[in-house]
C-alpha atoms as a PDB file:
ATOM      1  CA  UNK A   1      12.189  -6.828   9.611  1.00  0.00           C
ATOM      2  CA  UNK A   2      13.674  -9.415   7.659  1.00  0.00           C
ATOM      3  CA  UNK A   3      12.039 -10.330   4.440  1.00  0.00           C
ATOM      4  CA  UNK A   4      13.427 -13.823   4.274  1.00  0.00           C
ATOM      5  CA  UNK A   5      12.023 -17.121   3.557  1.00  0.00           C
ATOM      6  CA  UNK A   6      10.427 -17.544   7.047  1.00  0.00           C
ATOM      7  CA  UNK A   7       8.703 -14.250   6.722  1.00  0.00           C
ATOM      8  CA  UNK A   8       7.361 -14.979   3.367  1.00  0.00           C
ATOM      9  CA  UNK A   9       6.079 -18.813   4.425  1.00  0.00           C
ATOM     10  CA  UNK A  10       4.315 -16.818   7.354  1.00  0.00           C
ATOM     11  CA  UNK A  11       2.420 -14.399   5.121  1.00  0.00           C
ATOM     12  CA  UNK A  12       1.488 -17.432   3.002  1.00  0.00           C
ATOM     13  CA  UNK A  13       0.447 -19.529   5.857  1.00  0.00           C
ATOM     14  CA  UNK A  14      -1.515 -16.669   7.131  1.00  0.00           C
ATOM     15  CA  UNK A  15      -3.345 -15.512   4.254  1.00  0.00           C
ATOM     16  CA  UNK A  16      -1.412 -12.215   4.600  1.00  0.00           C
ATOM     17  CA  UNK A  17      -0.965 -11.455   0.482  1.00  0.00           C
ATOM     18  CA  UNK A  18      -3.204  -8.476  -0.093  1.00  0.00           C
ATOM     19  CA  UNK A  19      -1.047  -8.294  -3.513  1.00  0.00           C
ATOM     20  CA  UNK A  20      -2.493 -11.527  -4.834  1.00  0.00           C
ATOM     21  CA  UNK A  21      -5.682 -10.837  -7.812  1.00  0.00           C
ATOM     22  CA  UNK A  22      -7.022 -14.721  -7.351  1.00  0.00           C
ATOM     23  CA  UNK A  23      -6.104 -14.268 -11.244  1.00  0.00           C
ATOM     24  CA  UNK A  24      -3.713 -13.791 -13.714  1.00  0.00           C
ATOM     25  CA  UNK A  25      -3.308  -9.608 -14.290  1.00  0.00           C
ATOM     26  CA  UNK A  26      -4.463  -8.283 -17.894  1.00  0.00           C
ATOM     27  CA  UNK A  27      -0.647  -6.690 -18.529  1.00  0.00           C
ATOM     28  CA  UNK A  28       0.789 -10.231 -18.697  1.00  0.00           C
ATOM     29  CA  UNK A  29      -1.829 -12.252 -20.079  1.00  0.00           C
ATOM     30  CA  UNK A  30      -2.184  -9.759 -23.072  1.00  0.00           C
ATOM     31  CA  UNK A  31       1.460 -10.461 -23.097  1.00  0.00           C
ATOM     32  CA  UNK A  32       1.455 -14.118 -22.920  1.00  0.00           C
ATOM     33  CA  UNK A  33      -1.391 -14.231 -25.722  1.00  0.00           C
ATOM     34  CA  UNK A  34       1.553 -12.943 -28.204  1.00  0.00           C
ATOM     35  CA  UNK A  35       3.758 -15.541 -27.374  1.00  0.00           C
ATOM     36  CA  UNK A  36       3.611 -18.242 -30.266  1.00  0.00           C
ATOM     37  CA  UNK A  37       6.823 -20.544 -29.351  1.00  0.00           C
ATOM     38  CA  UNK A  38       5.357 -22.771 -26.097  1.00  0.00           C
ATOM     39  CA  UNK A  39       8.380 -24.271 -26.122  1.00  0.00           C
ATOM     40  CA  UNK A  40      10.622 -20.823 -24.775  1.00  0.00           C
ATOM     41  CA  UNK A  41      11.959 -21.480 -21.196  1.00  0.00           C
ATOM     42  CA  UNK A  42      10.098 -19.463 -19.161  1.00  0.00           C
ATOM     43  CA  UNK A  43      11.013 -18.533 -15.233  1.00  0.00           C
ATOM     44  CA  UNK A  44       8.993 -16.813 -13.036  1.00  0.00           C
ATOM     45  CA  UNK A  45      10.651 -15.713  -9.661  1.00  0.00           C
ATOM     46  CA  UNK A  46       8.848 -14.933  -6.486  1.00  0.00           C
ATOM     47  CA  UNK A  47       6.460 -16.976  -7.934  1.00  0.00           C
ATOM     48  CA  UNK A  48       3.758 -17.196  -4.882  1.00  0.00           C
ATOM     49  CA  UNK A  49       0.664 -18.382  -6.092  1.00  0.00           C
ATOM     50  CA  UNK A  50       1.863 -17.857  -9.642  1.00  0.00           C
ATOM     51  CA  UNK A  51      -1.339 -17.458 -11.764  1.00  0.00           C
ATOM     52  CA  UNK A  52       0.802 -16.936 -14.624  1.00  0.00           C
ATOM     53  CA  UNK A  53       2.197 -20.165 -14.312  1.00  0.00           C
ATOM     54  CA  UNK A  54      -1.290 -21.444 -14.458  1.00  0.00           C
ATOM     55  CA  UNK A  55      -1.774 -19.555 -17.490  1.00  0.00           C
ATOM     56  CA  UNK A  56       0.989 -20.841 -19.635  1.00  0.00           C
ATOM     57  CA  UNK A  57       0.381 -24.324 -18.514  1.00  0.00           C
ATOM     58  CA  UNK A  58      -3.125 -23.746 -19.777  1.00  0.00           C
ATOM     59  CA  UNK A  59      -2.325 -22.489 -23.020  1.00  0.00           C
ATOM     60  CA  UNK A  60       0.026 -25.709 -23.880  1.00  0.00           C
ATOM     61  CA  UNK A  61       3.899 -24.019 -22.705  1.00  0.00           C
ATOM     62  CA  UNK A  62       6.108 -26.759 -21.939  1.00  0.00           C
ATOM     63  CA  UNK A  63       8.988 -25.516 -20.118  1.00  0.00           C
ATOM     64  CA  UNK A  64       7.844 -23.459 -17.344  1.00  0.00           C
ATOM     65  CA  UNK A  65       9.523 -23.391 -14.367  1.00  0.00           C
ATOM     66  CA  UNK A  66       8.348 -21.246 -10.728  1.00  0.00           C
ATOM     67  CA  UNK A  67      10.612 -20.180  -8.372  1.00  0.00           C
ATOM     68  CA  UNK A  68       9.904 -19.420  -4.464  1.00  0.00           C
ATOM     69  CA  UNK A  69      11.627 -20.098  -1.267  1.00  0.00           C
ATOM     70  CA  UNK A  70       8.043 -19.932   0.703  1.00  0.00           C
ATOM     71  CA  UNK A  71       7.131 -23.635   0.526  1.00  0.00           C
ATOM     72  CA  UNK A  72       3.253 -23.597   0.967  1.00  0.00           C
ATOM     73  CA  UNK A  73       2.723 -21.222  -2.941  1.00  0.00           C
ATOM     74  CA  UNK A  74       5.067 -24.104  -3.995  1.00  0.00           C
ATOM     75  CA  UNK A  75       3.844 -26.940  -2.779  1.00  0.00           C
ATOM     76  CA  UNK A  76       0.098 -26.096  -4.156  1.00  0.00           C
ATOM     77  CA  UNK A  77       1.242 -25.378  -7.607  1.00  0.00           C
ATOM     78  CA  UNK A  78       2.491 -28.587  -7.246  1.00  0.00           C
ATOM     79  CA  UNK A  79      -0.795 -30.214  -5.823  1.00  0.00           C
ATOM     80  CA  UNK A  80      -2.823 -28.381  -8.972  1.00  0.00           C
ATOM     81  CA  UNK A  81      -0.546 -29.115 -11.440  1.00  0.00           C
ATOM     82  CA  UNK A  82       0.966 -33.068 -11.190  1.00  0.00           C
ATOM     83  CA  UNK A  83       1.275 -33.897 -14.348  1.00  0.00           C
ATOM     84  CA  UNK A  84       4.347 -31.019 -14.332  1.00  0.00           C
ATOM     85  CA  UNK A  85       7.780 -31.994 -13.866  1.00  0.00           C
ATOM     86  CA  UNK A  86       8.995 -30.946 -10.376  1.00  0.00           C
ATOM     87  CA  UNK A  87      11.917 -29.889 -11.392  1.00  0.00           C
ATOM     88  CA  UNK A  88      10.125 -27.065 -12.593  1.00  0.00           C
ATOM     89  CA  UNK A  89       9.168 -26.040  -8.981  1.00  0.00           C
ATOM     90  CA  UNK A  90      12.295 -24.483  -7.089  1.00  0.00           C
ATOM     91  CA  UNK A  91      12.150 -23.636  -3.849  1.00  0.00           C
ATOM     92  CA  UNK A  92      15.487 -21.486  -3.686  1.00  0.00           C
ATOM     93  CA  UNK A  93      16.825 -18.001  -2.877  1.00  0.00           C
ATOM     94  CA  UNK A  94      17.147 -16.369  -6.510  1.00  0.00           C
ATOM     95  CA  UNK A  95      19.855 -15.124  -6.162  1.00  0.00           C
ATOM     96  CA  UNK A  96      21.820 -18.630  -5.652  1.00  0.00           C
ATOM     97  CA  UNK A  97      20.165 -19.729  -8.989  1.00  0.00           C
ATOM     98  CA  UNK A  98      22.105 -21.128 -11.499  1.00  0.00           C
ATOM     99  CA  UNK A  99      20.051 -21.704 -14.569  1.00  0.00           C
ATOM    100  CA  UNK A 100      19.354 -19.854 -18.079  1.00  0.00           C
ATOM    101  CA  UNK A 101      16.064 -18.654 -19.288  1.00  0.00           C
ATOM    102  CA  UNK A 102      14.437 -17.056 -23.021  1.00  0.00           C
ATOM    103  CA  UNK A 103      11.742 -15.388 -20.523  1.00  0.00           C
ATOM    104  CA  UNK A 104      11.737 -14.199 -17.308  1.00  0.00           C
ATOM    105  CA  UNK A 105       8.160 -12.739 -15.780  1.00  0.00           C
ATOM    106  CA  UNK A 106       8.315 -10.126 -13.242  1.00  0.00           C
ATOM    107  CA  UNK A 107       5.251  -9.602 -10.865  1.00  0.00           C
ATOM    108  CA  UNK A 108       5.385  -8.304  -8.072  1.00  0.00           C
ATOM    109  CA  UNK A 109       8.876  -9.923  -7.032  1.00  0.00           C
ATOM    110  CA  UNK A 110      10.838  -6.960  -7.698  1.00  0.00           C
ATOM    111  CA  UNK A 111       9.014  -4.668  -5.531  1.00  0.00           C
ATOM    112  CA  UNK A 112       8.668  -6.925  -2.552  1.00  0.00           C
ATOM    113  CA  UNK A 113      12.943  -7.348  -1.929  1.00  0.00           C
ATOM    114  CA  UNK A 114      14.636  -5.347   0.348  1.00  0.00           C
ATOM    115  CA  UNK A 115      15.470  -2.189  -1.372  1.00  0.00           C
ATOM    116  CA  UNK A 116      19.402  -2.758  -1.597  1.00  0.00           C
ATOM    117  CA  UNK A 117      19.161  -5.858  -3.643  1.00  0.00           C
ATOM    118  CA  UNK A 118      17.618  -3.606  -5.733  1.00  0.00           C
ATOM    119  CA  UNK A 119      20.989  -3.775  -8.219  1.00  0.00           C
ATOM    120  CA  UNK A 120      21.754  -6.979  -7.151  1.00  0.00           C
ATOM    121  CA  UNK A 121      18.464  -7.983  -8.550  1.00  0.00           C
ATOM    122  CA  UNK A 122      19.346  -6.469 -12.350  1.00  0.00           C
ATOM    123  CA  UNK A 123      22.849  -8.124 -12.068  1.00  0.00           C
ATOM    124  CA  UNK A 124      21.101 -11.763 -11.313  1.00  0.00           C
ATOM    125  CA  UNK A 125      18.598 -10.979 -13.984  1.00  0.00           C
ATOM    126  CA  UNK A 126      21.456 -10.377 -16.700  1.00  0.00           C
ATOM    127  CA  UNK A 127      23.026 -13.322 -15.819  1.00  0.00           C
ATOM    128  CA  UNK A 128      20.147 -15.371 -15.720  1.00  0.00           C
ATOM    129  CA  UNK A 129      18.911 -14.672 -19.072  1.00  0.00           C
ATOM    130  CA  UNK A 130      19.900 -16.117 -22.574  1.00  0.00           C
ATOM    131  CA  UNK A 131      21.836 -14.344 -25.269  1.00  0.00           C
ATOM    132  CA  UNK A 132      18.400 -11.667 -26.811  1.00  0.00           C
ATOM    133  CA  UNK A 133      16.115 -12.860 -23.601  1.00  0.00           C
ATOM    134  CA  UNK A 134      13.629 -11.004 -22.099  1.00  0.00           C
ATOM    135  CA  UNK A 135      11.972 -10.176 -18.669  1.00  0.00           C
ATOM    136  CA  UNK A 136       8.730  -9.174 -19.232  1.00  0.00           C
ATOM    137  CA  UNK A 137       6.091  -7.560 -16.652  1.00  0.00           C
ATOM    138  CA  UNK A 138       5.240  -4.768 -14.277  1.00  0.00           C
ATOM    139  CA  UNK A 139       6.810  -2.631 -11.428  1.00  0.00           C
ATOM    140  CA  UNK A 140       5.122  -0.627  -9.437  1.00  0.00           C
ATOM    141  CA  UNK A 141       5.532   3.376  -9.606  1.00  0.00           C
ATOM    142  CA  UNK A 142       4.620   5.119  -6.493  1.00  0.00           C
ATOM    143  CA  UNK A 143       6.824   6.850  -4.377  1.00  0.00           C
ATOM    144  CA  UNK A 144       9.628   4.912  -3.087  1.00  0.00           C
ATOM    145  CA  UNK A 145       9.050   4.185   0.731  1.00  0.00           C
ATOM    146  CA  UNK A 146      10.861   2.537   3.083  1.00  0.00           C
ATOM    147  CA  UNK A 147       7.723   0.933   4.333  1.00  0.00           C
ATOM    148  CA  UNK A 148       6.489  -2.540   2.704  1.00  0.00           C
ATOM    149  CA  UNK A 149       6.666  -4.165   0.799  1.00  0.00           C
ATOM    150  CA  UNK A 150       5.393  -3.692  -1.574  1.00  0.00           C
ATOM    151  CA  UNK A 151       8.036  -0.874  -2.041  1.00  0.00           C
ATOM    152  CA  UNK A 152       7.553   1.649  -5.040  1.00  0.00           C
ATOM    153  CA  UNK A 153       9.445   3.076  -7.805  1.00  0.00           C
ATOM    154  CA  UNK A 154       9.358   5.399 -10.657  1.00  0.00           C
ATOM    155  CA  UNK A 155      10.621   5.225 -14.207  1.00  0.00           C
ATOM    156  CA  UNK A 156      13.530   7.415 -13.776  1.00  0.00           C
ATOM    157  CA  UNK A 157      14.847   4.790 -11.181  1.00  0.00           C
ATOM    158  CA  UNK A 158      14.427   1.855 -13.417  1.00  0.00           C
ATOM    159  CA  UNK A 159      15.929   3.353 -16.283  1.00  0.00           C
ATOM    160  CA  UNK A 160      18.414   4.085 -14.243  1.00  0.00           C
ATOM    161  CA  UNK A 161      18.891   0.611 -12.371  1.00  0.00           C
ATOM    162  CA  UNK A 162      18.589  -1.258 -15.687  1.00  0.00           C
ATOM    163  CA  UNK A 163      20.135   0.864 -18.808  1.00  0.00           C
ATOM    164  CA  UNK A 164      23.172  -0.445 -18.124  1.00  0.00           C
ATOM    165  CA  UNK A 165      22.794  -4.285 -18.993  1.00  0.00           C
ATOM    166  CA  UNK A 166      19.287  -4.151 -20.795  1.00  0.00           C
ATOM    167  CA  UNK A 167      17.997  -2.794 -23.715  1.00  0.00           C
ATOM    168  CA  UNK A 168      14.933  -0.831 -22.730  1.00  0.00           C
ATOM    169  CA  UNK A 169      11.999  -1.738 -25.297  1.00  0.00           C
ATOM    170  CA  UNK A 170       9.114  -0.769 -22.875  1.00  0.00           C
ATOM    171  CA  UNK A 171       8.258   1.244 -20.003  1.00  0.00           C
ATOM    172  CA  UNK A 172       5.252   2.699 -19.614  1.00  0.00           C
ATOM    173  CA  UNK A 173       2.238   2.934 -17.413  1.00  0.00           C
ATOM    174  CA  UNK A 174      -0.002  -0.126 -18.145  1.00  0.00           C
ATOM    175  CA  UNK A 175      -3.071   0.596 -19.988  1.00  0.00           C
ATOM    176  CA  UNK A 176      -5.124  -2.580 -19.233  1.00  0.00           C
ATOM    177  CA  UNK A 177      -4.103  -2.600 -15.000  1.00  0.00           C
ATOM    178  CA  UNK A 178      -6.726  -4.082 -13.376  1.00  0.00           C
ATOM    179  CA  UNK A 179      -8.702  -1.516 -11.048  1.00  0.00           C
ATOM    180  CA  UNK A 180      -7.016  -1.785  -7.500  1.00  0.00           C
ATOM    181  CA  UNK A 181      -3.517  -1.207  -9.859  1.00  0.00           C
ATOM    182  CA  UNK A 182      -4.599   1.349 -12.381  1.00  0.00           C
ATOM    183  CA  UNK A 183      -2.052   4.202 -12.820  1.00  0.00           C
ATOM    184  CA  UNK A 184       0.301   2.370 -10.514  1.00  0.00           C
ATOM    185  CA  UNK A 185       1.794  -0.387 -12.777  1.00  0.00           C
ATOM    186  CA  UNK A 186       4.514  -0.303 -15.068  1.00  0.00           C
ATOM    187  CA  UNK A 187       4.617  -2.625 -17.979  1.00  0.00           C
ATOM    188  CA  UNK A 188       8.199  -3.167 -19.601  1.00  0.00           C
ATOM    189  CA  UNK A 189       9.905  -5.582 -21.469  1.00  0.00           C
ATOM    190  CA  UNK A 190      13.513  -5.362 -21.240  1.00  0.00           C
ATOM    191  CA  UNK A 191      15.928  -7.163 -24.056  1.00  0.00           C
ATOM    192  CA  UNK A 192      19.383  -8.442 -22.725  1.00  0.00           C
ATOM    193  CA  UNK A 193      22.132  -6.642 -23.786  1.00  0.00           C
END
């Protein structure tokens, strides 16, 4: 199977998204509610239905930008939110990104690549980030299958995939997961290095 950008438009068009809440998850929003400067560039990759984008919007950030290369999550951001500049809706392979963020928010992205781009994945997130920046959100820690995605993890892995090129700050099993995720999310927040 080939988790490419037909197979994700498919699981869009067909509904098939058992990890989407219909709301943004407590982790992140507690998260977000920190946040005083709206005006931080902010991506969020793998973006699907992207309550968290919906969040931020809501709460007055300015320079938000989604990033999916399934059209239809895309396209109804786009539909809900107008009045935002469409250059903040990319519909792109992440890893041909070229572009520099303060923030980047991880849900449920990570765990749904192919396992080799697993350090692929850190690499692109080093380079994608500003001098100090941050990506912020959960992984999930189950056993690592082969079968998914969603694919698992555990903490020894990720300090292991990101130690080298990221100051770890945070990594810990969420405390506020909601109930389907509790005991199986991560929270972290990981500084550039």
């Amino acid at each position: 199977m080939k988790l490419n950008s037909k197979y994700w438009e498919n699981r869009y068009k067909n509904n098939d998204i058992g990890w989407d809440c219909g709301m943004i998850t407590t982790p992140l929003k507690d998260y977000i509610d920190q946040i005083s400067d709206t005006s931080l560039k902010i991506l969020i990759p793998g973006a699907g239905n992207s309550y968290e984008f919906e969040y931020l919007i809501q709460k007055g950030f300015t320079n938000v930008s989604v990033l999916d290369y399934a059209p239809t999550p895309l396209n109804k951001l786009k539909e809900k939110f107008p009045h935002v500049d469409e250059k903040d809706f990319i519909e792109k392979d992440f890893f041909k990104l070229e572009n520099q963020f303060d923030v980047i928010i991880e849900q449920t992205f990570f765990c749904a690549l192919d396992l080799e781009l697993r350090i692929k994945y850190a690499k692109k997130m080093h380079s994608l980030l500003k001098p100090k920046g941050i990506i912020v959100g959960v992984l999930f820690q189950f056993p690592l299958t082969e079968v998914g995605p969603p694919f698992g993890g555990s903490i020894e892995e990720y300090q292991k995939l990101f130690q080298t090129d990221f100051h770890i700050k945070k990594l810990e099993t969420a405390y506020n997961s909601i109930k389907p995720r509790e005991g199986k999310e991560l929270f972290f927040i990981f500084t550039k290095k």
